[in-house]
PDB file of N, CA and C in Angstrom:
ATOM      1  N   UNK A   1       0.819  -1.191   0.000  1.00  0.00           N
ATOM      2  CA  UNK A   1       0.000   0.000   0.000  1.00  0.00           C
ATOM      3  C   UNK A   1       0.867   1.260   0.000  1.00  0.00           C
ATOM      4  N   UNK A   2       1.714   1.199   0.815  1.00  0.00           N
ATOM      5  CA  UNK A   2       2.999   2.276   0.711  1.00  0.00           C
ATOM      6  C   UNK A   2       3.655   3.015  -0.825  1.00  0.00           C
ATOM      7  N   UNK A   3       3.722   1.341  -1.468  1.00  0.00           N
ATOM      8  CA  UNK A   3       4.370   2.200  -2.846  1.00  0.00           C
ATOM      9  C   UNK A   3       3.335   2.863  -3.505  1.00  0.00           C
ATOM     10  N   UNK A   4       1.690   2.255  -3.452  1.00  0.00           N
ATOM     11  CA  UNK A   4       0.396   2.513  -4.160  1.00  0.00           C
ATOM     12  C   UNK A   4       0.547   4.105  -3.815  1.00  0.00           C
ATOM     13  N   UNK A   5      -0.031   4.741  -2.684  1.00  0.00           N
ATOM     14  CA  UNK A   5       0.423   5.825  -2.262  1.00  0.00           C
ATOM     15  C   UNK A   5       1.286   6.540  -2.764  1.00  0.00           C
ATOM     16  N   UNK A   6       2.895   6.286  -3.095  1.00  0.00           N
ATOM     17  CA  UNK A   6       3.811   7.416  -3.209  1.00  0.00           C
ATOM     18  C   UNK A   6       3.396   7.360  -4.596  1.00  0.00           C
ATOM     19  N   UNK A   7       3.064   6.416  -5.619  1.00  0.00           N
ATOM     20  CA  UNK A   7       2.574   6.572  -6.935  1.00  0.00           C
ATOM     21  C   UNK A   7       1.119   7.798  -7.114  1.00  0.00           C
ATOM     22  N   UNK A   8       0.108   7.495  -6.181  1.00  0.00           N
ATOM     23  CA  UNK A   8      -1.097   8.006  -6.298  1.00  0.00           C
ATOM     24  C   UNK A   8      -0.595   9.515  -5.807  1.00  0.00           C
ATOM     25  N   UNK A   9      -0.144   9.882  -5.274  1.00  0.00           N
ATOM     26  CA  UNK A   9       0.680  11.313  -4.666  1.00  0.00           C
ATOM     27  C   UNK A   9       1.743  12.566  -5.674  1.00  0.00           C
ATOM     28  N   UNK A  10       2.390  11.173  -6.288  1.00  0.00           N
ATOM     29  CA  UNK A  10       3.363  11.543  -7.156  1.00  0.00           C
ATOM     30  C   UNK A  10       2.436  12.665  -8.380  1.00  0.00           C
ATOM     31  N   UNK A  11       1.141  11.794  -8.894  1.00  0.00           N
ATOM     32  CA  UNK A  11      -0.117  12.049  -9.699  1.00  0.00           C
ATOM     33  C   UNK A  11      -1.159  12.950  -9.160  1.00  0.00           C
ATOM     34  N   UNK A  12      -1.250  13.309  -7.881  1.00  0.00           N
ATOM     35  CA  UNK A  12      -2.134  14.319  -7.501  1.00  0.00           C
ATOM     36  C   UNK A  12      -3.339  13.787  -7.360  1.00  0.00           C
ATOM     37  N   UNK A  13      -3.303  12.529  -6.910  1.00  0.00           N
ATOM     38  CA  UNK A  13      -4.658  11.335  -6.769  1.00  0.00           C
ATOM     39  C   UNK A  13      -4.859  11.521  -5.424  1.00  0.00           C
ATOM     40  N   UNK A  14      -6.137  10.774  -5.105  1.00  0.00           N
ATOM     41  CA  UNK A  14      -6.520  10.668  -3.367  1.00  0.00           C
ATOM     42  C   UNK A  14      -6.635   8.750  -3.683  1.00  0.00           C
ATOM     43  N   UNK A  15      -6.495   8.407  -2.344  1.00  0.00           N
ATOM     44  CA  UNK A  15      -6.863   7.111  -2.096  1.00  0.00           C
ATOM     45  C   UNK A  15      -7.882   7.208  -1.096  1.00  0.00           C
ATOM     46  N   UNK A  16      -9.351   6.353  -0.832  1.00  0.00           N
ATOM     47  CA  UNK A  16     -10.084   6.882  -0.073  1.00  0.00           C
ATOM     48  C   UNK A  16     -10.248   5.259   0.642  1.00  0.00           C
ATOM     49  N   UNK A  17     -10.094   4.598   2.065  1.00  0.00           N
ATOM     50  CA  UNK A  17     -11.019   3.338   2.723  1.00  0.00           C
ATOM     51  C   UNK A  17     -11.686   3.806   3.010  1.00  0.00           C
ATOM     52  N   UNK A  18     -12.614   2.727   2.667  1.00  0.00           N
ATOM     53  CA  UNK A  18     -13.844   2.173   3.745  1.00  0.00           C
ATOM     54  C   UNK A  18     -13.947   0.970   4.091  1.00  0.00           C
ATOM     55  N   UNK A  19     -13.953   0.771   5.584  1.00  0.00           N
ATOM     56  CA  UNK A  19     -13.675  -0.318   6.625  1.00  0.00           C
ATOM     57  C   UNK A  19     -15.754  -0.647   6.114  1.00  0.00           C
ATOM     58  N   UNK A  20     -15.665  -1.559   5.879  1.00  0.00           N
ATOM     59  CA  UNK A  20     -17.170  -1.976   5.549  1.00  0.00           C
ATOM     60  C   UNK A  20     -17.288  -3.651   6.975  1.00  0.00           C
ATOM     61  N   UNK A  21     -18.275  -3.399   7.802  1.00  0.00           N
ATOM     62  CA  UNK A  21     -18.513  -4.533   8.725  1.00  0.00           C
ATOM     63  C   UNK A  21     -18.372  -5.805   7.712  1.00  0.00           C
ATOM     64  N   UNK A  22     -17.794  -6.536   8.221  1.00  0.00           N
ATOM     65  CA  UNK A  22     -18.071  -8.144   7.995  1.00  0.00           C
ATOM     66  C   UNK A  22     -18.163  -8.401   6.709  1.00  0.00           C
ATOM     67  N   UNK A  23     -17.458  -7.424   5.881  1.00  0.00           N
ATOM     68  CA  UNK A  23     -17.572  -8.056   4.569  1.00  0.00           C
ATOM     69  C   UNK A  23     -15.859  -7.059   4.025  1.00  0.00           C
ATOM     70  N   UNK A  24     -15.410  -6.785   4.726  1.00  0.00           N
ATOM     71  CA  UNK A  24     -13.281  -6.393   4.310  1.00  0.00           C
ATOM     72  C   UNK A  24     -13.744  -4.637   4.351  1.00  0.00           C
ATOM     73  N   UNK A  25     -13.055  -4.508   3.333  1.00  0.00           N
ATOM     74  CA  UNK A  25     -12.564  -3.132   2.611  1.00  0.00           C
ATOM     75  C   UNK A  25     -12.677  -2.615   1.867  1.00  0.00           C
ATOM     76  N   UNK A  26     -13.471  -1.233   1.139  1.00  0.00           N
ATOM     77  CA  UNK A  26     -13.201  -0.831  -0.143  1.00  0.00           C
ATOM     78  C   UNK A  26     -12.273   0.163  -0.027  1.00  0.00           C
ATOM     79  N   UNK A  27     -11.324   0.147  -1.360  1.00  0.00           N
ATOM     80  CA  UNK A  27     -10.217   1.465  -1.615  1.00  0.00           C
ATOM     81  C   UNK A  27     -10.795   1.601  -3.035  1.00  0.00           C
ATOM     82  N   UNK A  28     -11.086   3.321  -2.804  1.00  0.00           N
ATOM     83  CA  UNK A  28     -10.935   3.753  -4.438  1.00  0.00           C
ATOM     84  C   UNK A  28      -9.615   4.341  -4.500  1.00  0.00           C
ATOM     85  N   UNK A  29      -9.301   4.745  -5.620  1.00  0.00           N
ATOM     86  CA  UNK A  29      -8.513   5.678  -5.994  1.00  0.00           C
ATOM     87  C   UNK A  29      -8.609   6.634  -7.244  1.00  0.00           C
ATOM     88  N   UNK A  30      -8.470   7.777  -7.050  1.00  0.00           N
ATOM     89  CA  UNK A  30      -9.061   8.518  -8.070  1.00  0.00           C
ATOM     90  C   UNK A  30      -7.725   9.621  -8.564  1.00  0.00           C
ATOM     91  N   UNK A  31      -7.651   9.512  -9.569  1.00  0.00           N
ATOM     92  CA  UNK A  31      -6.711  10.587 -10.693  1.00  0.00           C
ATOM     93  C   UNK A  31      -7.175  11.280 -10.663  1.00  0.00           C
ATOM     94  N   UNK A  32      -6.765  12.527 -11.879  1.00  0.00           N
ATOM     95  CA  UNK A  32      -7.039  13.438 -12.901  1.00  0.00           C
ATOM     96  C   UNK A  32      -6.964  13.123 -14.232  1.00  0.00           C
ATOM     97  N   UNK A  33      -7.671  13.692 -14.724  1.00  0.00           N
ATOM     98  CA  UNK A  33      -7.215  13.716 -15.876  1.00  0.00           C
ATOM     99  C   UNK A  33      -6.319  14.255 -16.433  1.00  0.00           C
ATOM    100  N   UNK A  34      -5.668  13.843 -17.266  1.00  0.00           N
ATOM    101  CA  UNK A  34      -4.619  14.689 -17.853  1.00  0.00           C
ATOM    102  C   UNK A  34      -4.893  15.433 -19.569  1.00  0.00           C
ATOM    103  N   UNK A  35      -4.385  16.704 -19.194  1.00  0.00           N
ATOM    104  CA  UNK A  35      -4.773  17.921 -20.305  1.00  0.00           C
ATOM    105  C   UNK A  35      -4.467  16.957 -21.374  1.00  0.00           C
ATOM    106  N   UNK A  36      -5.485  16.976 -22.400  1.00  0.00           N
ATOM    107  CA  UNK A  36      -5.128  16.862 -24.232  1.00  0.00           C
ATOM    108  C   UNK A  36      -3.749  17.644 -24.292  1.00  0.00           C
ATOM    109  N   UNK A  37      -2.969  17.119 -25.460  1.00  0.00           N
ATOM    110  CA  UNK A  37      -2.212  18.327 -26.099  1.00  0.00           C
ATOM    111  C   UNK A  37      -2.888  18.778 -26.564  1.00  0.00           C
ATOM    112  N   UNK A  38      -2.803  20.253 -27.398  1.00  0.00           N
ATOM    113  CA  UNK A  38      -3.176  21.071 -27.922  1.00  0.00           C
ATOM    114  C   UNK A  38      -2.185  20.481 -29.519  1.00  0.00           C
ATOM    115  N   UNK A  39      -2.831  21.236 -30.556  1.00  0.00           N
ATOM    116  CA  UNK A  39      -2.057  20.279 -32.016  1.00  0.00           C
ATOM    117  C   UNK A  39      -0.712  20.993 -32.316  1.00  0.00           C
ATOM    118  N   UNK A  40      -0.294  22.156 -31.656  1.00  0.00           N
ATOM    119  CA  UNK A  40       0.894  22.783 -31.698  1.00  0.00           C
ATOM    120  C   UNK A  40       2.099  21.760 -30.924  1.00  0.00           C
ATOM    121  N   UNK A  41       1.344  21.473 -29.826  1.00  0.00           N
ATOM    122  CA  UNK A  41       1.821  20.422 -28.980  1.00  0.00           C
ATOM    123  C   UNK A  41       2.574  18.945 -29.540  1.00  0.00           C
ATOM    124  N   UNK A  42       1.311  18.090 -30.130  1.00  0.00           N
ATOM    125  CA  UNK A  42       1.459  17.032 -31.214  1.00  0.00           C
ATOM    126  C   UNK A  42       2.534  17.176 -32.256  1.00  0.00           C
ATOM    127  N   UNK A  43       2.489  18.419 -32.592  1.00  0.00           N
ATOM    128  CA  UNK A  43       3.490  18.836 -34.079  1.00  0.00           C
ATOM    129  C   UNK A  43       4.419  18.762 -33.465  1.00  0.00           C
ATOM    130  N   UNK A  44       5.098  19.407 -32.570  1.00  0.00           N
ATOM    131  CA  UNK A  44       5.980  19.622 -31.896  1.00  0.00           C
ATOM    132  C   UNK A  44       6.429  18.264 -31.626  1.00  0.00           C
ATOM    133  N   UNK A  45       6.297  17.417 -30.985  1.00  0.00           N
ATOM    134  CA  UNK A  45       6.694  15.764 -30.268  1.00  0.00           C
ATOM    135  C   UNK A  45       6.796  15.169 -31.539  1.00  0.00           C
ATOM    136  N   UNK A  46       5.960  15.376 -32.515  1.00  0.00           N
ATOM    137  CA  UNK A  46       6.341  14.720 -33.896  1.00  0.00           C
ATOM    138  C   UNK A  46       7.631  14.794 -34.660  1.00  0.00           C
ATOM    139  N   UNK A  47       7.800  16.395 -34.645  1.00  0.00           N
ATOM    140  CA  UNK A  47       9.049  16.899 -35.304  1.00  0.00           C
ATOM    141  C   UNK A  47      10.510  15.986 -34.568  1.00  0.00           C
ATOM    142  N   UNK A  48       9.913  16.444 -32.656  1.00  0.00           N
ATOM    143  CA  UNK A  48      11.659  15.888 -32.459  1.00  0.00           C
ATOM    144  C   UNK A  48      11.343  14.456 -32.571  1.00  0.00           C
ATOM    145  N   UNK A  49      10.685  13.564 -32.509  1.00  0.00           N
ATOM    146  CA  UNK A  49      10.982  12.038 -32.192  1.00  0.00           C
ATOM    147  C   UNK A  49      11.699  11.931 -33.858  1.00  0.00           C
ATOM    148  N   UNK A  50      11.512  12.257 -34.457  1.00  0.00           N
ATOM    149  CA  UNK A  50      12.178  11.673 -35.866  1.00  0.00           C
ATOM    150  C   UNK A  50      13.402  11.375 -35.722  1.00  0.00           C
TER     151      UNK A  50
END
């Protein structure tokens, strides 16, 4: 759970339990999304990978 964490942190995520009676645990974990490039963007990563 430790490394889950420094990953979900690293990303600007939350991890949330819930101790649920007699039936374990739920963990969510929730991201962001991450911005589209924009197509100036795309062109750009295109040009240098060549």
């Amino acid at each position: 759970m430790a490394i889950v964490k420094k990953i979900v942190d690293e990303h600007q995520g939350r991890i949330k339990v819930n101790n649920r009676e007699a039936v374990g645990a739920v963990v969510s974990i929730t991201l962001p999304l991450a911005a589209l490039p924009t197509s100036e963007h795309r062109s750009h990563n295109l040009s240098s990978e060549a």
